[in-house]
C-alpha atoms as a PDB file:
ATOM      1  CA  UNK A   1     101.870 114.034  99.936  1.00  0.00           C
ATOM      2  CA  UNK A   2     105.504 113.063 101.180  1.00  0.00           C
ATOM      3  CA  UNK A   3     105.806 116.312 103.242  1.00  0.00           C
ATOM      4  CA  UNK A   4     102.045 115.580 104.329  1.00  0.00           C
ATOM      5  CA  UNK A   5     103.405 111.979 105.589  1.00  0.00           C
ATOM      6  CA  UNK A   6     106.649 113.587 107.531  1.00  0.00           C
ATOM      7  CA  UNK A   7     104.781 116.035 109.329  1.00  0.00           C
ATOM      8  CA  UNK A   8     101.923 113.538 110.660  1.00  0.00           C
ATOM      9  CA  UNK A   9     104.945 111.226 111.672  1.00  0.00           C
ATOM     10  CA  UNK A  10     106.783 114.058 113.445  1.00  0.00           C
ATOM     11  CA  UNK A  11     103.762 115.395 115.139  1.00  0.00           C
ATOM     12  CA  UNK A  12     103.185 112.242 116.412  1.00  0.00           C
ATOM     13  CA  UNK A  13     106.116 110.991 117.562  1.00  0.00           C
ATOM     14  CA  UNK A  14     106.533 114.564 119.526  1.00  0.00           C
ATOM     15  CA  UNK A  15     102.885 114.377 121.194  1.00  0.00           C
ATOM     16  CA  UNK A  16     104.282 110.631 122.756  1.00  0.00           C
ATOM     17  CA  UNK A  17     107.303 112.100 124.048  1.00  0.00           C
ATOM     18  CA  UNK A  18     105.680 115.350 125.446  1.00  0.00           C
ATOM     19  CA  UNK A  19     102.907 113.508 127.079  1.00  0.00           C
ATOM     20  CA  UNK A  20     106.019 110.928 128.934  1.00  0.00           C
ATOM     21  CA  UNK A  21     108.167 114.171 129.858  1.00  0.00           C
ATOM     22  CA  UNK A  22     104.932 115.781 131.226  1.00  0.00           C
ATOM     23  CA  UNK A  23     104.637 112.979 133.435  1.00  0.00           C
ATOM     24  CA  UNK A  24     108.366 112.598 133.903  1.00  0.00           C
ATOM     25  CA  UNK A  25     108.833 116.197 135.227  1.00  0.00           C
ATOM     26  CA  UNK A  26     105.682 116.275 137.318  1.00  0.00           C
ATOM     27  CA  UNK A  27     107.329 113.166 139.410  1.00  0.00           C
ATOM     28  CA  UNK A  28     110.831 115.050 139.273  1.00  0.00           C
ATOM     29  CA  UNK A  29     108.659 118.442 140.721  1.00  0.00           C
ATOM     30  CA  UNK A  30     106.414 116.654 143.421  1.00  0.00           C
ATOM     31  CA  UNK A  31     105.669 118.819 146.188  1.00  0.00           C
ATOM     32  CA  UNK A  32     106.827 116.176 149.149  1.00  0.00           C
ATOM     33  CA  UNK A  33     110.179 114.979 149.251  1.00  0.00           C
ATOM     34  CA  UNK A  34     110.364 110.960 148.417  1.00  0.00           C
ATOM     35  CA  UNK A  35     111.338 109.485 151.157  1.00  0.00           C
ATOM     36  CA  UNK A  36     114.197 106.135 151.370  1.00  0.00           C
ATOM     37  CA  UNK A  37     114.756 103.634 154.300  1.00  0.00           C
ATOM     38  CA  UNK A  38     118.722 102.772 153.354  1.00  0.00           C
ATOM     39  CA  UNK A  39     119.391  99.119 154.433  1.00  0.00           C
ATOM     40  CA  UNK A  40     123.395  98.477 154.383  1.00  0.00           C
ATOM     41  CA  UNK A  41     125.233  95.273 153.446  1.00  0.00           C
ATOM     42  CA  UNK A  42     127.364  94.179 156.440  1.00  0.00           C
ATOM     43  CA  UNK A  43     130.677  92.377 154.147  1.00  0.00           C
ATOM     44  CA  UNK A  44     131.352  92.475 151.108  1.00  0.00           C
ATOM     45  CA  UNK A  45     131.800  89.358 148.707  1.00  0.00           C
ATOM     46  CA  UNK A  46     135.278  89.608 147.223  1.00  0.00           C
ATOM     47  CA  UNK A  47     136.494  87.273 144.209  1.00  0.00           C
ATOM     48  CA  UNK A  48     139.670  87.266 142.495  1.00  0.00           C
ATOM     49  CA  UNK A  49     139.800  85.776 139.096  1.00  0.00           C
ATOM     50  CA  UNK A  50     142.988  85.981 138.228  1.00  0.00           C
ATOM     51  CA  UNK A  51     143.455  82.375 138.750  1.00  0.00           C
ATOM     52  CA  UNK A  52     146.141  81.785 136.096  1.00  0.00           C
ATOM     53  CA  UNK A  53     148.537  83.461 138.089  1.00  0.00           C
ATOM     54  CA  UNK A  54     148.827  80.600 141.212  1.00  0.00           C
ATOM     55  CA  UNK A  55     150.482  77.991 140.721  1.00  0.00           C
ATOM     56  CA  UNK A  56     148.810  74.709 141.706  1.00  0.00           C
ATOM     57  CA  UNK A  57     145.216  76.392 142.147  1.00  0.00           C
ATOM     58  CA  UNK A  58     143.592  74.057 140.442  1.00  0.00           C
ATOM     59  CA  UNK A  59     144.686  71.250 142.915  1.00  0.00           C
ATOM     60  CA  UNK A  60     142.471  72.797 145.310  1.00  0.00           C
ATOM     61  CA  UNK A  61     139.190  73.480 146.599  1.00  0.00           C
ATOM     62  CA  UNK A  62     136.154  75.106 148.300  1.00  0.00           C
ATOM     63  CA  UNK A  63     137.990  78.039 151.399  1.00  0.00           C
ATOM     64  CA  UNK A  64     141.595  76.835 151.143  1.00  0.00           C
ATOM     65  CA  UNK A  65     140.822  77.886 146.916  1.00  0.00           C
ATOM     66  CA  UNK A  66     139.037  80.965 147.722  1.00  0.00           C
ATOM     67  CA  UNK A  67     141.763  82.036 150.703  1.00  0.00           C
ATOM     68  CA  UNK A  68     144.440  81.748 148.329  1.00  0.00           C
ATOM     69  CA  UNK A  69     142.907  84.288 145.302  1.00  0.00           C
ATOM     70  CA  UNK A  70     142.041  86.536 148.201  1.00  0.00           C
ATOM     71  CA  UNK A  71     145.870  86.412 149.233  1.00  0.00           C
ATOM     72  CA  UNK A  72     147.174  86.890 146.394  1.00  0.00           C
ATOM     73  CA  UNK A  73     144.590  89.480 144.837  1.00  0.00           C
ATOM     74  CA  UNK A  74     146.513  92.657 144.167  1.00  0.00           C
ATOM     75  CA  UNK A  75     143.589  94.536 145.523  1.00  0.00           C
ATOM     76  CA  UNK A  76     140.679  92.663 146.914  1.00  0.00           C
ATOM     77  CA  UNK A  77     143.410  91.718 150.114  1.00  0.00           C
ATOM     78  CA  UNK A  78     143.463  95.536 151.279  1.00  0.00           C
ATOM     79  CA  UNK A  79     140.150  96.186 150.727  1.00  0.00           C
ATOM     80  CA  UNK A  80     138.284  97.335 153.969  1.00  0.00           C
ATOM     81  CA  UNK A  81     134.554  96.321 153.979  1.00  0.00           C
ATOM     82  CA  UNK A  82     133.003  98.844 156.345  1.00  0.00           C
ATOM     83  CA  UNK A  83     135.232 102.142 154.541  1.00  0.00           C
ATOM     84  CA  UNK A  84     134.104 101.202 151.125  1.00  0.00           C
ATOM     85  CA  UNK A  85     130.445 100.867 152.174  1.00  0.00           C
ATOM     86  CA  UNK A  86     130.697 104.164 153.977  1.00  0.00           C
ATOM     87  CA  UNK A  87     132.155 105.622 150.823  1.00  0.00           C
ATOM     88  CA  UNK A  88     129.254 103.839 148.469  1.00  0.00           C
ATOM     89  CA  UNK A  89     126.350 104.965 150.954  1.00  0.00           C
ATOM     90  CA  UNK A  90     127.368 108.277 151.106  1.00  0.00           C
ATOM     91  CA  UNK A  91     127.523 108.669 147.363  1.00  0.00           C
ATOM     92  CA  UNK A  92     123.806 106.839 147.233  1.00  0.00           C
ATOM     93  CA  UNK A  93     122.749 109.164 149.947  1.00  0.00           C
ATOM     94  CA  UNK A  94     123.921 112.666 149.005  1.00  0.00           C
ATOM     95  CA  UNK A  95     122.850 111.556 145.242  1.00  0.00           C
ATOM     96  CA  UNK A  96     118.937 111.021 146.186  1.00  0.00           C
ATOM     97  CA  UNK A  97     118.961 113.803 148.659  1.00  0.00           C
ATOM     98  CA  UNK A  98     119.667 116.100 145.161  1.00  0.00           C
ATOM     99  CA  UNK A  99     117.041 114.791 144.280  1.00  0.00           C
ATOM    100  CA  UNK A 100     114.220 116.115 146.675  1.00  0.00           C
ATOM    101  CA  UNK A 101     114.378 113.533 148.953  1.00  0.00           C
ATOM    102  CA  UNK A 102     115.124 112.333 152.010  1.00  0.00           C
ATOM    103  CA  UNK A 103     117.800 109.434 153.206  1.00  0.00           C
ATOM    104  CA  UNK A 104     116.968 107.689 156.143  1.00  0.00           C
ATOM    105  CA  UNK A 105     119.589 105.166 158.273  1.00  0.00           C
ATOM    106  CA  UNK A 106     119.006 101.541 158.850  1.00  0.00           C
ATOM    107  CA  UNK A 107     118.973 102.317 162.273  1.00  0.00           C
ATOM    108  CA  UNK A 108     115.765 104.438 162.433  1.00  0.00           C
ATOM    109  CA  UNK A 109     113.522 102.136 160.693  1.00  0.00           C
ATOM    110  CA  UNK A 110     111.043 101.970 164.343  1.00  0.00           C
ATOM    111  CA  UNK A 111     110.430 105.477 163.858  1.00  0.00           C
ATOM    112  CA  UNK A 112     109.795 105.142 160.429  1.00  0.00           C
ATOM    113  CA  UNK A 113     106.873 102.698 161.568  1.00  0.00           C
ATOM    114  CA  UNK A 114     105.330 104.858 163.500  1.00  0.00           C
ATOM    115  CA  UNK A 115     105.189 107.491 161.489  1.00  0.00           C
ATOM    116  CA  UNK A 116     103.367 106.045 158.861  1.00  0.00           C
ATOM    117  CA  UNK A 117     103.190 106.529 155.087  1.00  0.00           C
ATOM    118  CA  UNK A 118     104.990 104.959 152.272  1.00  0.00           C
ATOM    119  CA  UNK A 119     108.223 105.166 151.721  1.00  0.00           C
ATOM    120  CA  UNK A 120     110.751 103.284 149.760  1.00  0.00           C
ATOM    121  CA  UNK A 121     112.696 100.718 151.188  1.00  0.00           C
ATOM    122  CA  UNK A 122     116.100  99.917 149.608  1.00  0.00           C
ATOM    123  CA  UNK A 123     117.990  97.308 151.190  1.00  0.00           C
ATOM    124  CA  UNK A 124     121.567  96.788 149.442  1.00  0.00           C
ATOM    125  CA  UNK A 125     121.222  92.885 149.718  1.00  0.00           C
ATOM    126  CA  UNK A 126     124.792  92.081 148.250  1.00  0.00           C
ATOM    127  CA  UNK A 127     127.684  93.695 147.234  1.00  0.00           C
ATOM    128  CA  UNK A 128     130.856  92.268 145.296  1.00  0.00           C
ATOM    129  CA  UNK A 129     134.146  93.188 143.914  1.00  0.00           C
ATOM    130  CA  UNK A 130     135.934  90.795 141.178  1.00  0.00           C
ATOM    131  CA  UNK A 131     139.133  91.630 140.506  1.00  0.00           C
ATOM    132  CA  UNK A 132     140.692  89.914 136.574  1.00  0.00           C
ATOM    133  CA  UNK A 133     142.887  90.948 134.003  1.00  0.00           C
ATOM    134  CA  UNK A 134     141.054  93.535 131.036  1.00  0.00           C
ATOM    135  CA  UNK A 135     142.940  93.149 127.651  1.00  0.00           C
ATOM    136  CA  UNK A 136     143.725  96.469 126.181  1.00  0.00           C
ATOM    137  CA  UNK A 137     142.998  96.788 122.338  1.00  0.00           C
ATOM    138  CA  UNK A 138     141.828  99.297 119.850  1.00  0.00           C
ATOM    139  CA  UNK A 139     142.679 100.548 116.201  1.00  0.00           C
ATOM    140  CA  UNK A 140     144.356 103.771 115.382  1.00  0.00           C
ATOM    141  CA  UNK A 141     144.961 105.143 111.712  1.00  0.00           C
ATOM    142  CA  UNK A 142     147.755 106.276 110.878  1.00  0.00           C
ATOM    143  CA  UNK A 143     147.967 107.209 106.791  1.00  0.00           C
ATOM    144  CA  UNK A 144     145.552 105.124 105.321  1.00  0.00           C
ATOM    145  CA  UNK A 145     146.405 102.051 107.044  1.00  0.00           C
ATOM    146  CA  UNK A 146     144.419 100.707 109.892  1.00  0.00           C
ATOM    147  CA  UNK A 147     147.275  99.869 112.981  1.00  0.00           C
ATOM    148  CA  UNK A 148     146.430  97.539 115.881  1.00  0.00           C
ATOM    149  CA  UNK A 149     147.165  97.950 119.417  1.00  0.00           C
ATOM    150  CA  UNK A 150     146.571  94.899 121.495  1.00  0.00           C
ATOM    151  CA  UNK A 151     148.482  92.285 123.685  1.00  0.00           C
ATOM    152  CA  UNK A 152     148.291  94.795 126.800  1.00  0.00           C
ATOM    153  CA  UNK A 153     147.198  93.855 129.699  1.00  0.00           C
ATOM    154  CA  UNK A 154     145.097  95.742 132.416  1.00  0.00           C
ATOM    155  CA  UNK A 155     144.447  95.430 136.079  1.00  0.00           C
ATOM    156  CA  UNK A 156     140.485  96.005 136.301  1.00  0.00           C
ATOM    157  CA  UNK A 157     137.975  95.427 139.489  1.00  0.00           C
ATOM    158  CA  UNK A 158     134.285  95.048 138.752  1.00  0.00           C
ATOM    159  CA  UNK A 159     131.836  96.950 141.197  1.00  0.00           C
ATOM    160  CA  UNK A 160     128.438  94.635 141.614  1.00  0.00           C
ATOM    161  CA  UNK A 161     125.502  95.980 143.529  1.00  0.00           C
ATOM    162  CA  UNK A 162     121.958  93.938 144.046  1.00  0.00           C
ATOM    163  CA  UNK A 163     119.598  96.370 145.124  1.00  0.00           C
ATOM    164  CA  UNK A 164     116.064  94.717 146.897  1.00  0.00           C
ATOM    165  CA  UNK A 165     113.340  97.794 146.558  1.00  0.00           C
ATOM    166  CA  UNK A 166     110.086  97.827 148.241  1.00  0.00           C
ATOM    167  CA  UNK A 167     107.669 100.245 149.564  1.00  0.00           C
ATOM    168  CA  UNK A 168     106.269 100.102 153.328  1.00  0.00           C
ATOM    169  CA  UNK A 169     102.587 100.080 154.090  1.00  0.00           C
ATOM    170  CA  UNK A 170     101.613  98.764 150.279  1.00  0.00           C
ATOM    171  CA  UNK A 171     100.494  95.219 149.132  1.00  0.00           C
ATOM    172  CA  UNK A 172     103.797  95.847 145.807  1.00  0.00           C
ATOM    173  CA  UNK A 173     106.130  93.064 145.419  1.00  0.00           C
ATOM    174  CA  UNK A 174     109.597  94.007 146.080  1.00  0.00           C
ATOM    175  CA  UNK A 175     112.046  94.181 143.021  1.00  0.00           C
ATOM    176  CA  UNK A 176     115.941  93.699 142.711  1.00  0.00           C
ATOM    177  CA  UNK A 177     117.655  95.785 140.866  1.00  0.00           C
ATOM    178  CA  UNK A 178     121.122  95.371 139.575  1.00  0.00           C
ATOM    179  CA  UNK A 179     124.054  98.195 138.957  1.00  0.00           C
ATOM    180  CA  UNK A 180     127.489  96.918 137.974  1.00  0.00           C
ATOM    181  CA  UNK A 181     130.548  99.538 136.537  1.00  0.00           C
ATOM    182  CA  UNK A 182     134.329  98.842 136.472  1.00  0.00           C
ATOM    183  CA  UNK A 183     138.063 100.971 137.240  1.00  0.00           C
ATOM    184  CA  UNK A 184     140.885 100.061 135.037  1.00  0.00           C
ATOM    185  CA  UNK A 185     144.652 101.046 135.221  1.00  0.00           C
ATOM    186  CA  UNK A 186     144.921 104.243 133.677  1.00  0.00           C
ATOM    187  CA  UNK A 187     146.842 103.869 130.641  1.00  0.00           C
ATOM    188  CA  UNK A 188     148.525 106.639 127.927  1.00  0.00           C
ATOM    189  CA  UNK A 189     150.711 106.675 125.269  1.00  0.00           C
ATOM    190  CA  UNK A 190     151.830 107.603 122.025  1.00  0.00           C
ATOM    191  CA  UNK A 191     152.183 105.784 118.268  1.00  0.00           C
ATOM    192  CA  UNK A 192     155.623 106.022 116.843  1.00  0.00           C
ATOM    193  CA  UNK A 193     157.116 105.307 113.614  1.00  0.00           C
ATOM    194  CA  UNK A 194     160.719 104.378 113.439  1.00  0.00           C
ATOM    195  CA  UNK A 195     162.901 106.474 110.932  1.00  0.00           C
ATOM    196  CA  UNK A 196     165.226 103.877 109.863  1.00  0.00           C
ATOM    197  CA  UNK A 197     162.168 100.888 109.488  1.00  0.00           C
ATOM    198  CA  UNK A 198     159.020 102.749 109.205  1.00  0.00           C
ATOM    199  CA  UNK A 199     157.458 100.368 111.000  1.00  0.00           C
ATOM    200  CA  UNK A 200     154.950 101.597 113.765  1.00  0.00           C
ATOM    201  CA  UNK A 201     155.285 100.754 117.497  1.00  0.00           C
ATOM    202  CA  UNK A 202     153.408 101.993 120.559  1.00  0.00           C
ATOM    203  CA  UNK A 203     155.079 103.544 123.911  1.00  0.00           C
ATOM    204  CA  UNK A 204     153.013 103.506 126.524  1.00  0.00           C
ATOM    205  CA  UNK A 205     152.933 103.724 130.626  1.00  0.00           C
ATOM    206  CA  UNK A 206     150.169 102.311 132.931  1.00  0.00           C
ATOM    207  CA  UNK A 207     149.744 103.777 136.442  1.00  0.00           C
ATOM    208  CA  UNK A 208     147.974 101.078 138.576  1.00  0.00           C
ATOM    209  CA  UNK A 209     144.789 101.255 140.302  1.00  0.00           C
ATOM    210  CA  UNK A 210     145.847 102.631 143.852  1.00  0.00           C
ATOM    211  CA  UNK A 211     143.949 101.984 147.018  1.00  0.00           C
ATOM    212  CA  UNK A 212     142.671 105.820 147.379  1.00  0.00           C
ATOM    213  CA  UNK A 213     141.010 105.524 144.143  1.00  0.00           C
ATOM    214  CA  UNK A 214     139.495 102.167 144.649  1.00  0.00           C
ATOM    215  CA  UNK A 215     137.410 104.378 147.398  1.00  0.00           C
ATOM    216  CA  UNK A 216     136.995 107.275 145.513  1.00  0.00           C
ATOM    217  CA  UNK A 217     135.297 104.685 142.695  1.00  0.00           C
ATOM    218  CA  UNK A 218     133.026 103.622 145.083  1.00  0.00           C
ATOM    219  CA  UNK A 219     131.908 106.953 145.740  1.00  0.00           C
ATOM    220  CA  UNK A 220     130.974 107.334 141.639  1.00  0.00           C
ATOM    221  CA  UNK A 221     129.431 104.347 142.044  1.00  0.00           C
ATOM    222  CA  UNK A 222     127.353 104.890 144.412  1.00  0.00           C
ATOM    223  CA  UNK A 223     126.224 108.477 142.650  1.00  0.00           C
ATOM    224  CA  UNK A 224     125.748 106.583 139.450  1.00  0.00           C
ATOM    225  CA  UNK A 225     123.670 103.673 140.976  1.00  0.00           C
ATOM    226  CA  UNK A 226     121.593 106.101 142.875  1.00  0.00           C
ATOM    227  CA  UNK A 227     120.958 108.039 139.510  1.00  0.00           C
ATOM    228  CA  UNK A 228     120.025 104.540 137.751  1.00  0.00           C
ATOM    229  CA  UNK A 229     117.372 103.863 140.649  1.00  0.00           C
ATOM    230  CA  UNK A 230     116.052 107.547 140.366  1.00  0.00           C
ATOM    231  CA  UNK A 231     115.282 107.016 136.588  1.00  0.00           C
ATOM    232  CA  UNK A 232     114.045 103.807 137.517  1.00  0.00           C
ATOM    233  CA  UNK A 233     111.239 105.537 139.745  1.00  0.00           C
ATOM    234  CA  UNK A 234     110.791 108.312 137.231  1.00  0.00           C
ATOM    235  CA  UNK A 235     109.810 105.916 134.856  1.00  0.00           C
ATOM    236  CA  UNK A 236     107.700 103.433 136.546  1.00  0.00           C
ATOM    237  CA  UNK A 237     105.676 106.747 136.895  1.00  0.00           C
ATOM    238  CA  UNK A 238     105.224 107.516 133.740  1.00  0.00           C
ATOM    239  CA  UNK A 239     103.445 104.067 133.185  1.00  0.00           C
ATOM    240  CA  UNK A 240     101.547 103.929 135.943  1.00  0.00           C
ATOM    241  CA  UNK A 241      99.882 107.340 134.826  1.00  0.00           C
ATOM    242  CA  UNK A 242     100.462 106.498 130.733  1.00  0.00           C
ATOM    243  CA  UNK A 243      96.874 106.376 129.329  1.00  0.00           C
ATOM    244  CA  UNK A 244      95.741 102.438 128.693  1.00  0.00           C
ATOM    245  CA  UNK A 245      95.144 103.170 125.008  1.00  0.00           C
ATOM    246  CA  UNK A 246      98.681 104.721 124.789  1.00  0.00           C
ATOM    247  CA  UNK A 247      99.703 104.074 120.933  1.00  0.00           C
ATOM    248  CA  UNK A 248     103.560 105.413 121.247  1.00  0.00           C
ATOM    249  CA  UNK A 249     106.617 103.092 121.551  1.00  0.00           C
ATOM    250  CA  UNK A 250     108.534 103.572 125.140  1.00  0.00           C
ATOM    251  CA  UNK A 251     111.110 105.228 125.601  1.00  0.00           C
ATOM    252  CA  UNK A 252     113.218 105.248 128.740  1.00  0.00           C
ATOM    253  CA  UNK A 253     114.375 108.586 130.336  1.00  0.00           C
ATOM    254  CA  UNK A 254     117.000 110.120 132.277  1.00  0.00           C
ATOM    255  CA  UNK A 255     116.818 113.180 134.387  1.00  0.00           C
ATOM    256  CA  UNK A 256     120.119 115.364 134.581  1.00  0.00           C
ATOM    257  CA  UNK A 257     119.568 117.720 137.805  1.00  0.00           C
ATOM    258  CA  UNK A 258     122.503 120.012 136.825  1.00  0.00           C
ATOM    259  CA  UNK A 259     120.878 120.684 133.449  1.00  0.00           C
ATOM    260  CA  UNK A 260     117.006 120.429 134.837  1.00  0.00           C
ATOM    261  CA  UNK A 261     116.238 118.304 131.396  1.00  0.00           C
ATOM    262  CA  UNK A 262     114.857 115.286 130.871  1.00  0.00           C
ATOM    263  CA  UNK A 263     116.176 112.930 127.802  1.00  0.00           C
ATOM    264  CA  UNK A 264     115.408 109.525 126.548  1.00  0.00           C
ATOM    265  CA  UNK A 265     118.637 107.701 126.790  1.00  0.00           C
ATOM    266  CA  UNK A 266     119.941 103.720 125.603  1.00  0.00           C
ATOM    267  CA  UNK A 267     119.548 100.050 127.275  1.00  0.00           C
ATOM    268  CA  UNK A 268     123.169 100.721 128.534  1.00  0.00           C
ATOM    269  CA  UNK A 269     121.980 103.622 130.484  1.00  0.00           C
ATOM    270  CA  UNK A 270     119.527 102.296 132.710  1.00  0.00           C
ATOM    271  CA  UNK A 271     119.517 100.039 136.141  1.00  0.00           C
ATOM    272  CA  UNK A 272     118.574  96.164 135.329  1.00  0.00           C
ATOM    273  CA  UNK A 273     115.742  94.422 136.604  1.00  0.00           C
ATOM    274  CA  UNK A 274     116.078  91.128 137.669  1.00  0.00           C
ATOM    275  CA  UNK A 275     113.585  88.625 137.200  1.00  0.00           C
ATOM    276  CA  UNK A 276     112.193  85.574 139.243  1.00  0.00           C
ATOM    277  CA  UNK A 277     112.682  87.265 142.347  1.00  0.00           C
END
């Protein structure tokens, strides 16, 4: 009867998910190519929170505050607005054009117009870096005995992207959609134990962020948010065709173009909507 009960559950749990990635991979194979109206941000909003490190911040306020963490942000200073953008579009862009579809400029928006249809409109309404200090810990084991490695700090800059989507030529609400990932200071080393002591210590070097790969993150970030809002689509899909009297829990899915598969993957995975927008 036990074996009876495990196969019903199986079979049923493997009907939901073939019926979703039915639907997922018909909207990943659709004969037209999606098409995206790509609205860029003109600055981007910069904040340093390393406030601990000024002296006398705390006397101030409003610019003079913020024009002082900008100065004497380690990374945030050098920062160019319109490179960074380029390098985050063009990841977005090339990303969703592996995708079957096709990338269209700010710029061309009049001819979109006139030609009709309805494509998706994604306008990247903000964009900000915060720049703050990530403390380094974890636990290593080491003969039975659990050692701790903490008290290390690392530079890290938080990449934060709000994206508004909308569709021309329907009556659908717009949604915002938000993306955020972070670079560290690369960091290795090596537990040691000392010969004469035995006690444990930990060598290690940190290579700093450099400007290069501040851009080159931006890039990834781009690819990655551009992924998020693909799986985002996929899935709205699959609900918007799910039968009303579906009886199967959701599950959300990602589609990996190298691979051609289609897998359900976590909350941690997955673009956020926003809500009361």
């Amino acid at each position: 009867m036990r074996s009876l009960y495990r196969f019903a559950l199986i079979l049923f749990l493997f009907t939901g998910c073939s019926l979703e990635q039915k639907l997922a991979r018909s909207f990943v194979e659709a004969d037209k190519p999606r098409e995206f109206l790509l609205l860029r941000p003109s600055i981007i909003y910069k904040y340093n929170l390393k406030e601990f490190e000024i002296p006398g911040l705390d006397t101030m306020e409003g610019f003079r505050k913020e024009s002082m963490l900008l100065e004497n942000s380690l990374f945030l200073r050098a920062v160019t607005d319109s490179l960074l953008i380029e390098q985050f579009t063009a990841g977005f862009g090339k990303t969703l054009e592996s995708y079957n579809s096709r990338v269209i400029p700010g710029n061309s928006i009049d001819t979109l117009m006139e030609n009709g249809g309805t494509p998706y409109i994604i306008n990247i309404a903000q964009f900000s870096l915060e720049e703050y200090i990530h403390p380094y810990s974890s636990e290593e084991e080491v003969y039975d005995e659990i050692i701790v490695i903490d008290g290390i700090d690392l530079n890290a800059i938080n990449f934060n992207v709000w994206l508004e989507l909308g569709r021309m030529n329907t009556e659908k609400k717009n949604k915002v959609l938000f993306v955020s990932d972070y670079l560290l200071d690369a960091m290795g080393g090596t537990l040691k134990q000392s010969l004469l002591s035995g006690k444990m210590s930990f060598d290690y070097t940190i290579d700093t962020i450099t400007m290069p790969q501040v851009y080159e993150f931006a890039r990834r970030f781009g690819k990655k948010s551009a992924e998020y809002l693909f799986d985002y689509l996929m899935n709205d899909y699959i609900w918007e065709n799910i039968p009303e009297d579906y009886p199967y829990d959701r599950y959300y899915y990602h589609y990996d173009p190298l691979r051609n598969i289609i897998y359900p993957v976590g909350d941690e995975e997955r673009i956020i909507e926003l809500e009361g927008y």
